[in-house]
C-alpha atoms as a PDB file:
ATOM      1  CA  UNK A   1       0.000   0.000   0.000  1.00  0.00           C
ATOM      2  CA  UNK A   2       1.214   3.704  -0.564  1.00  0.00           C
ATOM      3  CA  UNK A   3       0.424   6.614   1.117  1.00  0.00           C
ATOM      4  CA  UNK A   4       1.541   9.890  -0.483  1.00  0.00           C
ATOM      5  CA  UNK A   5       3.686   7.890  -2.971  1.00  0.00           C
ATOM      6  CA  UNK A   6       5.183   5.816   0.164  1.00  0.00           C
ATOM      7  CA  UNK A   7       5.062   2.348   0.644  1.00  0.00           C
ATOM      8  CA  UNK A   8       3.708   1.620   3.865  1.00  0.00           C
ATOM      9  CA  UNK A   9       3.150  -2.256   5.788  1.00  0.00           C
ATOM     10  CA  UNK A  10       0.038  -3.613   7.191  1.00  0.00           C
ATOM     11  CA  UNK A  11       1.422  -2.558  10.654  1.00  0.00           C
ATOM     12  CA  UNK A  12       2.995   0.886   9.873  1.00  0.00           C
ATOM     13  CA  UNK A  13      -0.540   1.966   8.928  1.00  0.00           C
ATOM     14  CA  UNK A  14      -2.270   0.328  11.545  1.00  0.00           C
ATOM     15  CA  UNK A  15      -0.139   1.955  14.086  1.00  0.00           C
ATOM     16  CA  UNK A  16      -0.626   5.437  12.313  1.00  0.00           C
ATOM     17  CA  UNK A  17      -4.640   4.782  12.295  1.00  0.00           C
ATOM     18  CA  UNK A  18      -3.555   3.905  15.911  1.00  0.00           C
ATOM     19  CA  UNK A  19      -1.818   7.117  16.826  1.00  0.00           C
ATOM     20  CA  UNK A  20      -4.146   9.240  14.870  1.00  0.00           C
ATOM     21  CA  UNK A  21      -6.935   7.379  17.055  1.00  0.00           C
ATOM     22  CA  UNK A  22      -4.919   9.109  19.624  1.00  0.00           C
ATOM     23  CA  UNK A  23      -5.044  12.799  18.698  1.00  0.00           C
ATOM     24  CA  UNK A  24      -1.313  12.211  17.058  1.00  0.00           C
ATOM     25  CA  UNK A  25      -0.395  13.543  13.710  1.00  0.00           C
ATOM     26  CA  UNK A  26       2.162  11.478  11.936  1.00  0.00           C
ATOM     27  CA  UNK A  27       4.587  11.413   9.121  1.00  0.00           C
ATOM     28  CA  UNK A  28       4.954   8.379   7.097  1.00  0.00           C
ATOM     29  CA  UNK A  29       9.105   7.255   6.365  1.00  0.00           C
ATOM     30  CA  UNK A  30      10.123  10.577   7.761  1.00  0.00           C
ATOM     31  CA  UNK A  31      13.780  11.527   7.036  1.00  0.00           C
ATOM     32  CA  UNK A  32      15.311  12.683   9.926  1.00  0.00           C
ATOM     33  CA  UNK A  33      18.469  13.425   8.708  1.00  0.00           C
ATOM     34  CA  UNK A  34      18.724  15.499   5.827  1.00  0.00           C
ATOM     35  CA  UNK A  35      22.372  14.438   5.074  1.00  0.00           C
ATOM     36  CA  UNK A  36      21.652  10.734   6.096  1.00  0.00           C
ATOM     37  CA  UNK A  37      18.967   8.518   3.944  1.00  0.00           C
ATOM     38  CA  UNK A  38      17.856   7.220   7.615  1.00  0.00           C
ATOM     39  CA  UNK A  39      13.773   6.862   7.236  1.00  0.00           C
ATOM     40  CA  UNK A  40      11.496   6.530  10.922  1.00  0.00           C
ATOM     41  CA  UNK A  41       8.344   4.339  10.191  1.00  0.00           C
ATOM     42  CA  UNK A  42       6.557   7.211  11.467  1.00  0.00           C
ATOM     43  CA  UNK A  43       7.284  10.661  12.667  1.00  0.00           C
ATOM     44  CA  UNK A  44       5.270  12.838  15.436  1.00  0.00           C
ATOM     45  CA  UNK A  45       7.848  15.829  14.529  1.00  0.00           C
ATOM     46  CA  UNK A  46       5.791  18.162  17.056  1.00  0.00           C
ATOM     47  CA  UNK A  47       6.994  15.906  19.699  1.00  0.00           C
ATOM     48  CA  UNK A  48      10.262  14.324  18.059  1.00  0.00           C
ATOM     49  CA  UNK A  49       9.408  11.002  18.408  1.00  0.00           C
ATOM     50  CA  UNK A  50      10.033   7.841  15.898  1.00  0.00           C
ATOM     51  CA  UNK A  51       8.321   4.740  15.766  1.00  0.00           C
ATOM     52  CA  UNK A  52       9.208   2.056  14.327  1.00  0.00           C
ATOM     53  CA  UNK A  53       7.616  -1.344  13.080  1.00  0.00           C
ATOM     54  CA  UNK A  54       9.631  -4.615  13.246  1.00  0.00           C
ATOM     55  CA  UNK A  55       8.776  -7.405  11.617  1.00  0.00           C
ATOM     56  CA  UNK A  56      10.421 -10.758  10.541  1.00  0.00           C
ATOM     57  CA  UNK A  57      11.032 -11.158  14.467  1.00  0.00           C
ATOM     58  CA  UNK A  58      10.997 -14.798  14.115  1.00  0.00           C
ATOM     59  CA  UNK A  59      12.327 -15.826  10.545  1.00  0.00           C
ATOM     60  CA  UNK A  60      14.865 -13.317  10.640  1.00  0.00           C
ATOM     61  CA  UNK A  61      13.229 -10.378   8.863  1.00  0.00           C
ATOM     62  CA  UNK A  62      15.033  -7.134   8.029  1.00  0.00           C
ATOM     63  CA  UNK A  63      16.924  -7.332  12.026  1.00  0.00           C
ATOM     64  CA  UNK A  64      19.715  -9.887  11.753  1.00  0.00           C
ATOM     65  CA  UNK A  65      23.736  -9.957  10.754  1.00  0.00           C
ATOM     66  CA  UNK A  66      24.529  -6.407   9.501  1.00  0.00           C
ATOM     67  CA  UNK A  67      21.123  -5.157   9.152  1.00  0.00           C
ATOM     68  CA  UNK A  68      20.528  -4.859  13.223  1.00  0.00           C
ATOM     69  CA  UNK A  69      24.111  -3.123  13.482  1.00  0.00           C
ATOM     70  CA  UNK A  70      22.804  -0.498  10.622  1.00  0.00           C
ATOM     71  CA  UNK A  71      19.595  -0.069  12.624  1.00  0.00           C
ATOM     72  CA  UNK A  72      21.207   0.227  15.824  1.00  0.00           C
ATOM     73  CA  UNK A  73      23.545   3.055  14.247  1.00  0.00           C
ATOM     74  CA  UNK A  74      20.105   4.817  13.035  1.00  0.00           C
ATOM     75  CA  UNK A  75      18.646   4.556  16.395  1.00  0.00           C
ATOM     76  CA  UNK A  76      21.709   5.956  18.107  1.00  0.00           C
ATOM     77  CA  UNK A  77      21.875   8.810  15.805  1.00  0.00           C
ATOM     78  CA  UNK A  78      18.832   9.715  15.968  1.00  0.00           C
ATOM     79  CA  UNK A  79      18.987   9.724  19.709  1.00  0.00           C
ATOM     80  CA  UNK A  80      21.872  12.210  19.646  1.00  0.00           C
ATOM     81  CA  UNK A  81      19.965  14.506  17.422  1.00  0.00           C
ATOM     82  CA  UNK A  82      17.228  14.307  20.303  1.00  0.00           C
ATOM     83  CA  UNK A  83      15.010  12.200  19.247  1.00  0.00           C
ATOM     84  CA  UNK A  84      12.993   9.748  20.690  1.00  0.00           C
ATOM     85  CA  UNK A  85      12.205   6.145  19.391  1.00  0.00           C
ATOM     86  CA  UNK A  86       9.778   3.883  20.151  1.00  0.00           C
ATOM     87  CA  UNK A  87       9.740   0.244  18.590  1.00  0.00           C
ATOM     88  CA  UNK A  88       7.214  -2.299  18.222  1.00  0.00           C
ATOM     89  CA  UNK A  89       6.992  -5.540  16.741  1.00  0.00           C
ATOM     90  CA  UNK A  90       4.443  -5.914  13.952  1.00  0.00           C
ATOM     91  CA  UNK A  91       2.473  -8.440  16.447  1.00  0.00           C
ATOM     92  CA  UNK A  92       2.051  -5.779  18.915  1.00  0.00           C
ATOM     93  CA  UNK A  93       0.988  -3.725  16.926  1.00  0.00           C
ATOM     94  CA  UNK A  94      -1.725  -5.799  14.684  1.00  0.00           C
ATOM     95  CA  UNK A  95      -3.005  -7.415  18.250  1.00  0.00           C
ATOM     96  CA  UNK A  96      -3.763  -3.554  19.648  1.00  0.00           C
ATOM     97  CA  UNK A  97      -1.173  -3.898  22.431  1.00  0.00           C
ATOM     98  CA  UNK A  98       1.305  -0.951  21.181  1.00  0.00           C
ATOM     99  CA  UNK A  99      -2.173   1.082  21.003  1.00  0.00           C
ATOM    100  CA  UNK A 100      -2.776   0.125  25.008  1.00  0.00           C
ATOM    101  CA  UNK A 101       1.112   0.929  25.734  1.00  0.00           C
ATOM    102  CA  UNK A 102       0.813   4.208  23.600  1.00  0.00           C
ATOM    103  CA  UNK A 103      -2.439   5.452  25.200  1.00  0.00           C
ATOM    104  CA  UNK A 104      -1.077   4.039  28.778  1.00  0.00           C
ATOM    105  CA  UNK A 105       2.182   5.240  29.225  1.00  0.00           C
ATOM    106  CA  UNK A 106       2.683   8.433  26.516  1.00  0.00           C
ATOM    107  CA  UNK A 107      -1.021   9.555  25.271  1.00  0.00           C
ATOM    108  CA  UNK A 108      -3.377   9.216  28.015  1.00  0.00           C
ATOM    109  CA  UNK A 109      -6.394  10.639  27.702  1.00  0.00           C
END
């Protein structure tokens, strides 16, 4: 599926219906370093937080060998350009429990 000419997962749009749900405006594959090609999932800029969906948790997916040490070099970057990231498997998020964390622990009503 695309959204605004971006490809977007099952679970990256549920968890943007999710944080919409929410009151939360987010960017899809938000770039947030200009001189870096580093993506976020999403993007609630406001608030400079990423989120992130991660799949292939059990067959390997897109986080093994010198994928994980690519993501973990995103993450950290990100983190020094103040940033904060939130990550959720693709199970958490299709089964509504990143929805109840969310709403729980960062958007209560």
């Amino acid at each position: 599926m695309k959204i605004k000419g971006k490809s977007i997962t099952p679970a990256q749009l549920t968890l943007k219906t999710h944080l919409e749900e929410l009151g939360v405006a987010v960017e899809v594959e938000y770039r947030f370093l200009e001189d870096r090609k580093y993506a976020a999932d999403l993007a609630d800029v406001g608030n400079r937080l990423l989120y992130e969906c991660d799949g292939g948790q059990h067959s390997g997916g897109h986080m093994r060998r010198m994928a994980i040490e690519q993501q973990y070099e995103k993450d950290r970057l990100a983190q020094v350009y103040g940033w904060r990231i939130f990550r959720f498997t693709n199970r958490q998020i299709l089964n509504g429990e990143a929805k109840r964390w969310l709403q729980e622990h960062l958007y209560p009503f």
